[in-house]
PDB file of N, CA and C in Angstrom:
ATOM      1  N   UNK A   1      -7.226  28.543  -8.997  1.00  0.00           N
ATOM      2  CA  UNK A   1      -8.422  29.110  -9.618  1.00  0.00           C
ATOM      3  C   UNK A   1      -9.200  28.003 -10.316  1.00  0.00           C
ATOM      4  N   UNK A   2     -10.315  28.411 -10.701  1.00  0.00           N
ATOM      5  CA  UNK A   2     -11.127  26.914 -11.022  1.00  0.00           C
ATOM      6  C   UNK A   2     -12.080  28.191 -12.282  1.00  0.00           C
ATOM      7  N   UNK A   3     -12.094  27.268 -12.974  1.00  0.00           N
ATOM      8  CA  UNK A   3     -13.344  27.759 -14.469  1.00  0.00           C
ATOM      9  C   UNK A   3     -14.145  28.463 -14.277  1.00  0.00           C
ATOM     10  N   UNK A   4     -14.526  29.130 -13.484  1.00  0.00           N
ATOM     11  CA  UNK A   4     -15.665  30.604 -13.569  1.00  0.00           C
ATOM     12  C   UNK A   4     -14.711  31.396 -12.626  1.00  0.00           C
ATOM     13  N   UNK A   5     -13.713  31.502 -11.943  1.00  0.00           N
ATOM     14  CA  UNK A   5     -13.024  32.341 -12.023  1.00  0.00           C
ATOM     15  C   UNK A   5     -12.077  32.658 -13.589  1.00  0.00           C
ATOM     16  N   UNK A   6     -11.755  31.781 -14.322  1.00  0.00           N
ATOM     17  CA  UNK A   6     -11.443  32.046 -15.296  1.00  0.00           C
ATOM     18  C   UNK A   6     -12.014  33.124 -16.585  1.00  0.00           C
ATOM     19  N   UNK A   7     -13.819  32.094 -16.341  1.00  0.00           N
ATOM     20  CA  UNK A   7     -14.482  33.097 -16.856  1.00  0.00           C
ATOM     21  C   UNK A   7     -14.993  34.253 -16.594  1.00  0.00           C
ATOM     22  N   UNK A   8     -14.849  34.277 -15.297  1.00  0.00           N
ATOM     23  CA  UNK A   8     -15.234  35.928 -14.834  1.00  0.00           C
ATOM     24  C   UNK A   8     -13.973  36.514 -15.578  1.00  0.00           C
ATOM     25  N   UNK A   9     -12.589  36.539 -14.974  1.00  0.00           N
ATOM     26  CA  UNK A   9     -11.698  37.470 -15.729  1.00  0.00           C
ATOM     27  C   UNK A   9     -11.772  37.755 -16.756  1.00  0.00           C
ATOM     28  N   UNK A  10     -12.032  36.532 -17.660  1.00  0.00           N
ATOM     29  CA  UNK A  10     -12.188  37.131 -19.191  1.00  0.00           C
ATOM     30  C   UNK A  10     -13.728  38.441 -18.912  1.00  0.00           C
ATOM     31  N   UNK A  11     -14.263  37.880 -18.447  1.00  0.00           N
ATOM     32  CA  UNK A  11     -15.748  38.962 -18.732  1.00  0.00           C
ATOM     33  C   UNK A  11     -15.427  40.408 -17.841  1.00  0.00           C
ATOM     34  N   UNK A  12     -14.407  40.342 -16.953  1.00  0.00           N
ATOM     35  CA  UNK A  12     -14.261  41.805 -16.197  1.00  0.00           C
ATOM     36  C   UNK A  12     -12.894  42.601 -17.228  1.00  0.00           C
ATOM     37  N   UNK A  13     -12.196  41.398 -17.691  1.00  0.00           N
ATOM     38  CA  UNK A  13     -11.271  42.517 -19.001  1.00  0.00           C
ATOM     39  C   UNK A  13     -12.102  42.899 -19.903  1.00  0.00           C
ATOM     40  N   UNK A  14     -13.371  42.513 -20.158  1.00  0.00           N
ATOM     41  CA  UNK A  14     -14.298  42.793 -21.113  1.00  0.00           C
ATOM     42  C   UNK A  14     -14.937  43.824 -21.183  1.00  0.00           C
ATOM     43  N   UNK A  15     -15.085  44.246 -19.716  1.00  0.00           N
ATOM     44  CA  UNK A  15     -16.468  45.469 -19.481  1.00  0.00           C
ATOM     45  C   UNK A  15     -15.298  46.194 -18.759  1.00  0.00           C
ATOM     46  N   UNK A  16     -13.837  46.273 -18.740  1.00  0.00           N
ATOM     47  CA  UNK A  16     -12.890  47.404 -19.177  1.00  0.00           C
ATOM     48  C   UNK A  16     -13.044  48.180 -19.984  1.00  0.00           C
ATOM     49  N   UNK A  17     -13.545  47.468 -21.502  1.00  0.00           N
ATOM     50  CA  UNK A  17     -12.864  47.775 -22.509  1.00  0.00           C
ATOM     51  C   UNK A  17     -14.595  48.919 -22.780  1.00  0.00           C
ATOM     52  N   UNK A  18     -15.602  48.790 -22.015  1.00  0.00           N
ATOM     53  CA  UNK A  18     -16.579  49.500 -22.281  1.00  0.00           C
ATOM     54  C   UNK A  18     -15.827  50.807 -21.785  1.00  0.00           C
ATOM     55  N   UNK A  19     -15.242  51.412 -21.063  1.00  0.00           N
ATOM     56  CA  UNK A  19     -15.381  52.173 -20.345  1.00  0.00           C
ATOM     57  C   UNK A  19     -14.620  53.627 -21.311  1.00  0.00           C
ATOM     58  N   UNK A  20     -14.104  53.036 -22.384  1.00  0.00           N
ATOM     59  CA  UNK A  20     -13.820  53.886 -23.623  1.00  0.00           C
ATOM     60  C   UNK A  20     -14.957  54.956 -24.374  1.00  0.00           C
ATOM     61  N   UNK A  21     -15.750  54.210 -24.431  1.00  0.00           N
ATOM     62  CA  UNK A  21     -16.897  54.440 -24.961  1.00  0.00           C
ATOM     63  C   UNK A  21     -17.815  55.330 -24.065  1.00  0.00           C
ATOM     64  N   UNK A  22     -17.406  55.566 -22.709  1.00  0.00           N
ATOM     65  CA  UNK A  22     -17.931  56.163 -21.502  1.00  0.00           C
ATOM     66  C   UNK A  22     -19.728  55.064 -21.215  1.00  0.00           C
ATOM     67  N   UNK A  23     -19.494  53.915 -21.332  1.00  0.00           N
ATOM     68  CA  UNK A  23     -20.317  52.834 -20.976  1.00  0.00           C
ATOM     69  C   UNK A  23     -20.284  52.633 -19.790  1.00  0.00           C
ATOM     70  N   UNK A  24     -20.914  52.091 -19.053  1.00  0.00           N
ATOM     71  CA  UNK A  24     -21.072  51.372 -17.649  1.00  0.00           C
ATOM     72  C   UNK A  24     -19.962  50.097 -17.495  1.00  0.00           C
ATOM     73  N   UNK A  25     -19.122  49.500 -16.839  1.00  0.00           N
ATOM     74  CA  UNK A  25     -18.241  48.513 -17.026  1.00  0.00           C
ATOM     75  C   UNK A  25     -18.815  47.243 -17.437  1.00  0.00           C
ATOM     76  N   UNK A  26     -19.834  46.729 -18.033  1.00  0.00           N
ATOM     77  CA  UNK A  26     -20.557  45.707 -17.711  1.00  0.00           C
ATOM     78  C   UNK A  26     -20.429  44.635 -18.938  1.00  0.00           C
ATOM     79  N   UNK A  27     -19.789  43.400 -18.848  1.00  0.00           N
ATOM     80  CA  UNK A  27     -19.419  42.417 -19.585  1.00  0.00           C
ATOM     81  C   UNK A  27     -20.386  40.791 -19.046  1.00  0.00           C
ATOM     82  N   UNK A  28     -20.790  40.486 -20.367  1.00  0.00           N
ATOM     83  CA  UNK A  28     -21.496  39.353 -20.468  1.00  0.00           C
ATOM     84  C   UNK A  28     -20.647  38.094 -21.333  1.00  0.00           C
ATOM     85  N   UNK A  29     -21.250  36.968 -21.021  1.00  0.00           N
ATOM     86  CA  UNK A  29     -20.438  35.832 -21.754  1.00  0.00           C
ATOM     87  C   UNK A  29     -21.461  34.226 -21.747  1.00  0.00           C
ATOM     88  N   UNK A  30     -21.643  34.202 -23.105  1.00  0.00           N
ATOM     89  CA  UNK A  30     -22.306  32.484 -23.052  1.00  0.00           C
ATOM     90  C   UNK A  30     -21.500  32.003 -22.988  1.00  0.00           C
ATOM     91  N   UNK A  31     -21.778  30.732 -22.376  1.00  0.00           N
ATOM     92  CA  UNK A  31     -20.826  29.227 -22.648  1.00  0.00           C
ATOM     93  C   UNK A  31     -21.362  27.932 -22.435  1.00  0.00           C
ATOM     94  N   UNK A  32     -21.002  27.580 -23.805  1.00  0.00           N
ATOM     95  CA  UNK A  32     -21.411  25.939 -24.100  1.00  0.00           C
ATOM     96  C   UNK A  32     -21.969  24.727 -23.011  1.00  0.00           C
ATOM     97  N   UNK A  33     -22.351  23.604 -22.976  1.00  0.00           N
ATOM     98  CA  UNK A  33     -22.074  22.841 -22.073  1.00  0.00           C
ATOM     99  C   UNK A  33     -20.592  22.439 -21.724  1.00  0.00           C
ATOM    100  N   UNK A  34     -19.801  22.663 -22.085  1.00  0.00           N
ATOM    101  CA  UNK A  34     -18.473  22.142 -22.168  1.00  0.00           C
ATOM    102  C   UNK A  34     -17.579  23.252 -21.198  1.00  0.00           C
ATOM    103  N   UNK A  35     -18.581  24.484 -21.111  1.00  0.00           N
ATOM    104  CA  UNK A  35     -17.455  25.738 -20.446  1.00  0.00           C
ATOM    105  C   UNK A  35     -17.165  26.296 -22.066  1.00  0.00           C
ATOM    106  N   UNK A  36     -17.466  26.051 -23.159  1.00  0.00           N
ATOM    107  CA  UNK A  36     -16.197  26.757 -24.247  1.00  0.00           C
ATOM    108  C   UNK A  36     -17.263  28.223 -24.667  1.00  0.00           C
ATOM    109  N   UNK A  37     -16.493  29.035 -24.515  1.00  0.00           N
ATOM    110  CA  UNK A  37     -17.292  30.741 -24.763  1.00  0.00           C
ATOM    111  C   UNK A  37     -17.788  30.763 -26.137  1.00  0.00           C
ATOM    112  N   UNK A  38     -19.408  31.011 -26.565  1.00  0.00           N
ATOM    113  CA  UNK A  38     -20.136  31.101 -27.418  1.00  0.00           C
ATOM    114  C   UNK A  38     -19.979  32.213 -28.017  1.00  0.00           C
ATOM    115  N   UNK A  39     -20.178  33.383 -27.008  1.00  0.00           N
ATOM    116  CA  UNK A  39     -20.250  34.880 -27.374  1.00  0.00           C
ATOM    117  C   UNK A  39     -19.562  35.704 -26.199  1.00  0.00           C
ATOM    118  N   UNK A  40     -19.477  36.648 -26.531  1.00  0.00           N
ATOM    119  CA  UNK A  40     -19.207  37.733 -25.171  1.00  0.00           C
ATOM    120  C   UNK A  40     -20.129  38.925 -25.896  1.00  0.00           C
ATOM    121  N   UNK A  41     -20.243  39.551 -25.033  1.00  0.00           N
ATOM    122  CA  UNK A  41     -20.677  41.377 -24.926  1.00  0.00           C
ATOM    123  C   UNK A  41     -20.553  42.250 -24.168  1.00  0.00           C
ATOM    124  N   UNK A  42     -20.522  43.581 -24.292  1.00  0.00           N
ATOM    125  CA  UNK A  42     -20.103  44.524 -23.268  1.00  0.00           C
ATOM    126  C   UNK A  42     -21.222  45.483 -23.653  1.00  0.00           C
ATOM    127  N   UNK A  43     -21.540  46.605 -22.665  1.00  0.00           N
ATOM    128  CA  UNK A  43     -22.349  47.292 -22.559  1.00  0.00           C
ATOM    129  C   UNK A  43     -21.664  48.162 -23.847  1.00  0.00           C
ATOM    130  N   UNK A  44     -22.905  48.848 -24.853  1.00  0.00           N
ATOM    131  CA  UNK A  44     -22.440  49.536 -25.765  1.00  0.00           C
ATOM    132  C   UNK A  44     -23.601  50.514 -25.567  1.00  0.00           C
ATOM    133  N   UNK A  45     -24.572  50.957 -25.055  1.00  0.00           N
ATOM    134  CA  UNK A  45     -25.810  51.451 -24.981  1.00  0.00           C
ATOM    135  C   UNK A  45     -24.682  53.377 -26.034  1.00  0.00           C
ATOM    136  N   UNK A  46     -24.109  53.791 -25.455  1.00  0.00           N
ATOM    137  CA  UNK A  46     -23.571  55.556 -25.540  1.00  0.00           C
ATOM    138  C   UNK A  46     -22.690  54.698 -26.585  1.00  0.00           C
ATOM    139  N   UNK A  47     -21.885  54.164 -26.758  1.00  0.00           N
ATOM    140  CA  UNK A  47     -21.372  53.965 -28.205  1.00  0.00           C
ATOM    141  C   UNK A  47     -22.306  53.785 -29.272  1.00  0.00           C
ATOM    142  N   UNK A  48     -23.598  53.253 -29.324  1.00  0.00           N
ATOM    143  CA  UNK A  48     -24.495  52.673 -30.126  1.00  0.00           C
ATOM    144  C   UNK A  48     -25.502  53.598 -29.587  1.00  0.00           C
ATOM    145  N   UNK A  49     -25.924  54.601 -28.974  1.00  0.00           N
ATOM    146  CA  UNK A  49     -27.319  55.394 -29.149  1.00  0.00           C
ATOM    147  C   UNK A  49     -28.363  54.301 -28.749  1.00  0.00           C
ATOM    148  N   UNK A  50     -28.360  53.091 -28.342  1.00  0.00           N
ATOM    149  CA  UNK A  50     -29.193  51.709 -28.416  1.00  0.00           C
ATOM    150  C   UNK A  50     -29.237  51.473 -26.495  1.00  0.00           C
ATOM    151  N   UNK A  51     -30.907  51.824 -26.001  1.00  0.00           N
ATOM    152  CA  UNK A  51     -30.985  51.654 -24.815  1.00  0.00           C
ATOM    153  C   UNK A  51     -30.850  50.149 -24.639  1.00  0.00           C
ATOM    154  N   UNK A  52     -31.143  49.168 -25.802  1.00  0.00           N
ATOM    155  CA  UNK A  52     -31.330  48.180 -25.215  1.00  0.00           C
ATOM    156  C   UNK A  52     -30.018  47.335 -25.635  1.00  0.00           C
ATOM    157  N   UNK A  53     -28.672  48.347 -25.607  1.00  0.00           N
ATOM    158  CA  UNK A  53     -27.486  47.468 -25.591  1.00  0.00           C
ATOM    159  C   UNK A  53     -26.603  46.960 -24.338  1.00  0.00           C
ATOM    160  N   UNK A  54     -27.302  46.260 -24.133  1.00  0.00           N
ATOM    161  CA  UNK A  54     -27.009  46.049 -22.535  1.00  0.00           C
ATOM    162  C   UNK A  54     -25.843  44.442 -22.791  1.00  0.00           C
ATOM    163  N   UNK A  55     -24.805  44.461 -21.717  1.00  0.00           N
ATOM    164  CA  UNK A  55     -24.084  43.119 -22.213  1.00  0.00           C
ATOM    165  C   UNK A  55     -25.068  42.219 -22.194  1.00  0.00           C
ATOM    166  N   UNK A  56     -25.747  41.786 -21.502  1.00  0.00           N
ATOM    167  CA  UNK A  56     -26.276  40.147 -21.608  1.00  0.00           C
ATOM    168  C   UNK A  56     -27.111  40.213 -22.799  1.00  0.00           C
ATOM    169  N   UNK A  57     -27.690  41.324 -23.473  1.00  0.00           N
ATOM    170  CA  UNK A  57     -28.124  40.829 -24.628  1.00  0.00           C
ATOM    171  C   UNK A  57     -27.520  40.827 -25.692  1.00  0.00           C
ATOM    172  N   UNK A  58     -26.425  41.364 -26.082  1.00  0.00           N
ATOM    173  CA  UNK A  58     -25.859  41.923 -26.902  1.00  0.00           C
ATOM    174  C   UNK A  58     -25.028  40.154 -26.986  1.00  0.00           C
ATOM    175  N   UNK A  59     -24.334  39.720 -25.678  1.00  0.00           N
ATOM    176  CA  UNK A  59     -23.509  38.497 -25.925  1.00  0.00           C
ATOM    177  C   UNK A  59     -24.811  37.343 -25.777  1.00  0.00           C
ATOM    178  N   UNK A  60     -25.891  37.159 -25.137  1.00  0.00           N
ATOM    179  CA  UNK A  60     -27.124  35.962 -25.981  1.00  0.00           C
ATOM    180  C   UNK A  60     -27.312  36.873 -28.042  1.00  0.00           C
ATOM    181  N   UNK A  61     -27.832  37.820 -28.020  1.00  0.00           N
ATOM    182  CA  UNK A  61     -27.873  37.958 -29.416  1.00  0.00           C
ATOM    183  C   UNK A  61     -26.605  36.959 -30.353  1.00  0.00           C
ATOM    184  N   UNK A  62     -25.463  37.660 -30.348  1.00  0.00           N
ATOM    185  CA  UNK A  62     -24.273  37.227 -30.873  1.00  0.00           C
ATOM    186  C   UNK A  62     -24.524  35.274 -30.272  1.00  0.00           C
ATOM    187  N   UNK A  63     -24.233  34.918 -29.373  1.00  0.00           N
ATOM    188  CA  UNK A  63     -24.577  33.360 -29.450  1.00  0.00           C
ATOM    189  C   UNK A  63     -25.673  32.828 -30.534  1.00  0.00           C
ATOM    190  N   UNK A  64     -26.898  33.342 -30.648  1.00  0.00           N
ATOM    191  CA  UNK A  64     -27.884  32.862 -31.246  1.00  0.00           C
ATOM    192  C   UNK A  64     -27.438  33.050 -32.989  1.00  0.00           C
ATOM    193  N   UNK A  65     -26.764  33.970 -32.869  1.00  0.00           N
ATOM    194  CA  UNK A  65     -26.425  34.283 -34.392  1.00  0.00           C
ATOM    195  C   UNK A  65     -25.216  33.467 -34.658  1.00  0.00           C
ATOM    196  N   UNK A  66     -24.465  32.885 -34.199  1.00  0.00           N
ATOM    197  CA  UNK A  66     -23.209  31.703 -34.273  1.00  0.00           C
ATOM    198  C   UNK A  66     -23.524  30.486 -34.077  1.00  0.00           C
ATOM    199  N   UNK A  67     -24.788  30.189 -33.590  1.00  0.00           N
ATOM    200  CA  UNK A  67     -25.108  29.089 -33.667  1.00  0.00           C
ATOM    201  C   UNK A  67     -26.187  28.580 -34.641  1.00  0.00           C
ATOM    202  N   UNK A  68     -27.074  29.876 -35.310  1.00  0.00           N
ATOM    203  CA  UNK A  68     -27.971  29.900 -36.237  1.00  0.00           C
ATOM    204  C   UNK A  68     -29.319  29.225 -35.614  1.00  0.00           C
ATOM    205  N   UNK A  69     -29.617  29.823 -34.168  1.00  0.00           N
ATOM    206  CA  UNK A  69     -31.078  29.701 -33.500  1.00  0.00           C
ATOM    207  C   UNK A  69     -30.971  30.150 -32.360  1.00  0.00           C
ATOM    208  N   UNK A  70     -32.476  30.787 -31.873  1.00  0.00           N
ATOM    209  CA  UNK A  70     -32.407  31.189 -30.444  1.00  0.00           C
ATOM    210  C   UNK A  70     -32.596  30.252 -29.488  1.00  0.00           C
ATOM    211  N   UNK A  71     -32.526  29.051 -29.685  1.00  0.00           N
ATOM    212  CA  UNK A  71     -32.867  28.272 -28.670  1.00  0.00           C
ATOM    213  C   UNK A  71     -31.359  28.033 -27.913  1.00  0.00           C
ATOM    214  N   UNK A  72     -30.773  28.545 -26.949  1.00  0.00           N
ATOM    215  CA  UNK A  72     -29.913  28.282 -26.101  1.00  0.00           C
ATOM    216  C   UNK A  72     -29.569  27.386 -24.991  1.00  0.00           C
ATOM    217  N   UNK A  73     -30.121  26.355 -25.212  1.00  0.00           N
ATOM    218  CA  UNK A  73     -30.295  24.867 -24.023  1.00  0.00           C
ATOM    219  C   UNK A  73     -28.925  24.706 -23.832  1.00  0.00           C
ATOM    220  N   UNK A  74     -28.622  24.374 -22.585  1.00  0.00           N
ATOM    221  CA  UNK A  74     -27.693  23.927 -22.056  1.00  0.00           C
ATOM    222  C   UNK A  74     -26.636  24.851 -22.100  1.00  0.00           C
ATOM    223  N   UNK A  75     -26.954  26.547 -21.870  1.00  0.00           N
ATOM    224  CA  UNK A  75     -26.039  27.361 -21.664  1.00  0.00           C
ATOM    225  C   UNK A  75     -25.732  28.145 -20.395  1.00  0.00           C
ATOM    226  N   UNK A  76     -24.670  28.880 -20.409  1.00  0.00           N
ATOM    227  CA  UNK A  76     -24.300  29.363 -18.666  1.00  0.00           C
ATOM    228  C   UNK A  76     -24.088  30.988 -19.447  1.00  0.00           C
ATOM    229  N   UNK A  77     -24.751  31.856 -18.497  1.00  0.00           N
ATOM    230  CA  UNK A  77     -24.691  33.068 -19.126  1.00  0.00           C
ATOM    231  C   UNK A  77     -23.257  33.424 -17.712  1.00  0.00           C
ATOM    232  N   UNK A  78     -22.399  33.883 -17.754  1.00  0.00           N
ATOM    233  CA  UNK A  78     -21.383  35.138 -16.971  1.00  0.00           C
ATOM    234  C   UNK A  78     -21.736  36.256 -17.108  1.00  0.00           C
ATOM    235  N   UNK A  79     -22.205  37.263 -16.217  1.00  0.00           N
ATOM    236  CA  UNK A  79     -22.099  38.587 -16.229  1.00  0.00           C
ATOM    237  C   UNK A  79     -21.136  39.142 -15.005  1.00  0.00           C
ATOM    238  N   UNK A  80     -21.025  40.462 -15.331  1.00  0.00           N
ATOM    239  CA  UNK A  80     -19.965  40.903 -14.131  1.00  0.00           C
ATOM    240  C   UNK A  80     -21.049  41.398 -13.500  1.00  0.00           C
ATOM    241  N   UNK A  81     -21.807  41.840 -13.856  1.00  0.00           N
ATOM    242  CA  UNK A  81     -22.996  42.540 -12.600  1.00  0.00           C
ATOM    243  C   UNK A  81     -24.663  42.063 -13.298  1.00  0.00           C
ATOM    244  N   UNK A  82     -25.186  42.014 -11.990  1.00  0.00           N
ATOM    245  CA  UNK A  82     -26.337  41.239 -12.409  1.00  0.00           C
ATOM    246  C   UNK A  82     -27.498  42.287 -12.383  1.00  0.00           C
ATOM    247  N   UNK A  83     -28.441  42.478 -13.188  1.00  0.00           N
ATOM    248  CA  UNK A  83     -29.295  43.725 -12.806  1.00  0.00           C
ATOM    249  C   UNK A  83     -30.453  43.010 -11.858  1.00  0.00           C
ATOM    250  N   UNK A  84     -31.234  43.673 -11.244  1.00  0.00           N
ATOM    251  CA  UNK A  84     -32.369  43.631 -10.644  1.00  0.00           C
ATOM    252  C   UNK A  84     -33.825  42.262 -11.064  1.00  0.00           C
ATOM    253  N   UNK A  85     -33.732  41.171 -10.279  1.00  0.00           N
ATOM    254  CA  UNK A  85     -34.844  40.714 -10.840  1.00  0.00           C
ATOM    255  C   UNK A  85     -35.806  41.693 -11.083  1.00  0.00           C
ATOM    256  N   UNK A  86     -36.558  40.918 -12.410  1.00  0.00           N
ATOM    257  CA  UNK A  86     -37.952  41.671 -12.601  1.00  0.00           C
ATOM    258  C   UNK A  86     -37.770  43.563 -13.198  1.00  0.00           C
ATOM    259  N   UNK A  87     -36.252  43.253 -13.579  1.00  0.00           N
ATOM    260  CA  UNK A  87     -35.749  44.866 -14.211  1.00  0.00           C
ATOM    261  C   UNK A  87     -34.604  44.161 -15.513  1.00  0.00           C
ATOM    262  N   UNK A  88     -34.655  43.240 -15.921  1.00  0.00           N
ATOM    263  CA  UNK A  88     -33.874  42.477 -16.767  1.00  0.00           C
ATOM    264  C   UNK A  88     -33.890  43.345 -18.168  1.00  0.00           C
ATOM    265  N   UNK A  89     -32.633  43.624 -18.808  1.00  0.00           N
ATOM    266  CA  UNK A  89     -32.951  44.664 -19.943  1.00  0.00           C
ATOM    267  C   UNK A  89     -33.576  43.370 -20.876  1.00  0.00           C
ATOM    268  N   UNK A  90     -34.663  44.652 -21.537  1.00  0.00           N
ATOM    269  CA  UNK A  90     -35.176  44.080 -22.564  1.00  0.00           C
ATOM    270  C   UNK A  90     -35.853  42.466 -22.253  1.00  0.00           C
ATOM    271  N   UNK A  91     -36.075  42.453 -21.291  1.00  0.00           N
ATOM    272  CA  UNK A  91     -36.608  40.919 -21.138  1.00  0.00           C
ATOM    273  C   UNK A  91     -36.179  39.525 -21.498  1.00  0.00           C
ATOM    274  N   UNK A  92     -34.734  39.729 -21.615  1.00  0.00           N
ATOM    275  CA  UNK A  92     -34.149  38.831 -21.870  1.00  0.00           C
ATOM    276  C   UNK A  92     -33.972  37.534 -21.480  1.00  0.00           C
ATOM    277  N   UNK A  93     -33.956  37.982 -19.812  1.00  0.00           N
ATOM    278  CA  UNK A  93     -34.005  36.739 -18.858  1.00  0.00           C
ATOM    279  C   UNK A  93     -35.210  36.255 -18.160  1.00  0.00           C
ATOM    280  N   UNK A  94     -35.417  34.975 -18.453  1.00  0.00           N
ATOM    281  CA  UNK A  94     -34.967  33.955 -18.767  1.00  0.00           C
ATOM    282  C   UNK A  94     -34.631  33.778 -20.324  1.00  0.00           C
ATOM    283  N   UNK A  95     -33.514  33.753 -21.318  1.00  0.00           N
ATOM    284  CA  UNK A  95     -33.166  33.328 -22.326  1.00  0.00           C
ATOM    285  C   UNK A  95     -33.476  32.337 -22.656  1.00  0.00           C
ATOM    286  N   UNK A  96     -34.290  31.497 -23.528  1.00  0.00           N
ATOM    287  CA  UNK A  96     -34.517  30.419 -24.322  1.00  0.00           C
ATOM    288  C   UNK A  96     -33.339  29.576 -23.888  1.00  0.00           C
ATOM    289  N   UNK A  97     -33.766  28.577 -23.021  1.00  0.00           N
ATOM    290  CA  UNK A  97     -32.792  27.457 -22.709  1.00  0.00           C
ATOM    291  C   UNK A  97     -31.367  27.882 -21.613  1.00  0.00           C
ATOM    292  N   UNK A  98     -31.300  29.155 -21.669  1.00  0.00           N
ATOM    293  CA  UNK A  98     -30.492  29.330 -20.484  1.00  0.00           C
ATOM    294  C   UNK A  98     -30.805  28.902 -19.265  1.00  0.00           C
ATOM    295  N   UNK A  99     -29.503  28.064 -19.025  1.00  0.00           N
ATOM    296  CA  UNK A  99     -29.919  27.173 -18.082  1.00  0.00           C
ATOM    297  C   UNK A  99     -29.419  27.545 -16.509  1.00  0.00           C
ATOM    298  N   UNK A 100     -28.329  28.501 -16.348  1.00  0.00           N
ATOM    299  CA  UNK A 100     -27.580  29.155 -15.290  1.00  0.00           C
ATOM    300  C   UNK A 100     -27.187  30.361 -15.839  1.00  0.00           C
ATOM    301  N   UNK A 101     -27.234  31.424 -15.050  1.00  0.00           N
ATOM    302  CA  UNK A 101     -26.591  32.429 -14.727  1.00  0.00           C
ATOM    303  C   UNK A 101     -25.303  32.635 -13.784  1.00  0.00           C
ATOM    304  N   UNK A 102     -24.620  32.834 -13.652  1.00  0.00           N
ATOM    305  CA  UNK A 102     -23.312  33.349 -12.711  1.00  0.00           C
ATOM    306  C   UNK A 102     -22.327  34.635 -12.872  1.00  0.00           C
TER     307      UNK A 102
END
């Protein structure tokens, strides 16, 4: 296995753990230039009443708040499922300095 299979697993045990909550399975994850995980998130939209809790924003939010700015250069977003160009929740993507998606 090689480092984004790594990080996918972590992000598909992740958007398991939505499915409590009767969420969609859907797990997000920043990571550093280095590969080292910034944030994660999982879909919380029916736990949180919040349409726009979607993982990829929920784990860029949480990055920007651990690093104390939104500027995200030189980051790799992981999601387990990718939504629709041009249907991106909340307009997230392109993220300030996100530099890859996978």
């Amino acid at each position: 296995m090689n480092a984004y299979d790594d990080w996918m697993g972590e992000a598909l045990a992740e958007a398991r753990l939505a499915l409590a909550s009767g969420d969609v399975p859907v797990a997000a994850m920043l990571l550093d230039a280095r590969g080292t995980r910034l944030a994660v998130g999982r879909n919380e939209r029916e736990l949180t009443h919040d349409p726009t809790a979607h993982a990829e924003v929920l784990a860029i939010r949480a990055a920007a708040e651990a690093l104390g700015t939104w500027h995200l250069e030189h980051t790799t977003l992981v999601v387990t499922l990718h939504h629709v160009r041009g249907r991106d929740p909340a307009g997230a993507h392109p993220a300030r300095g996100v530099r890859r998606m996978g």
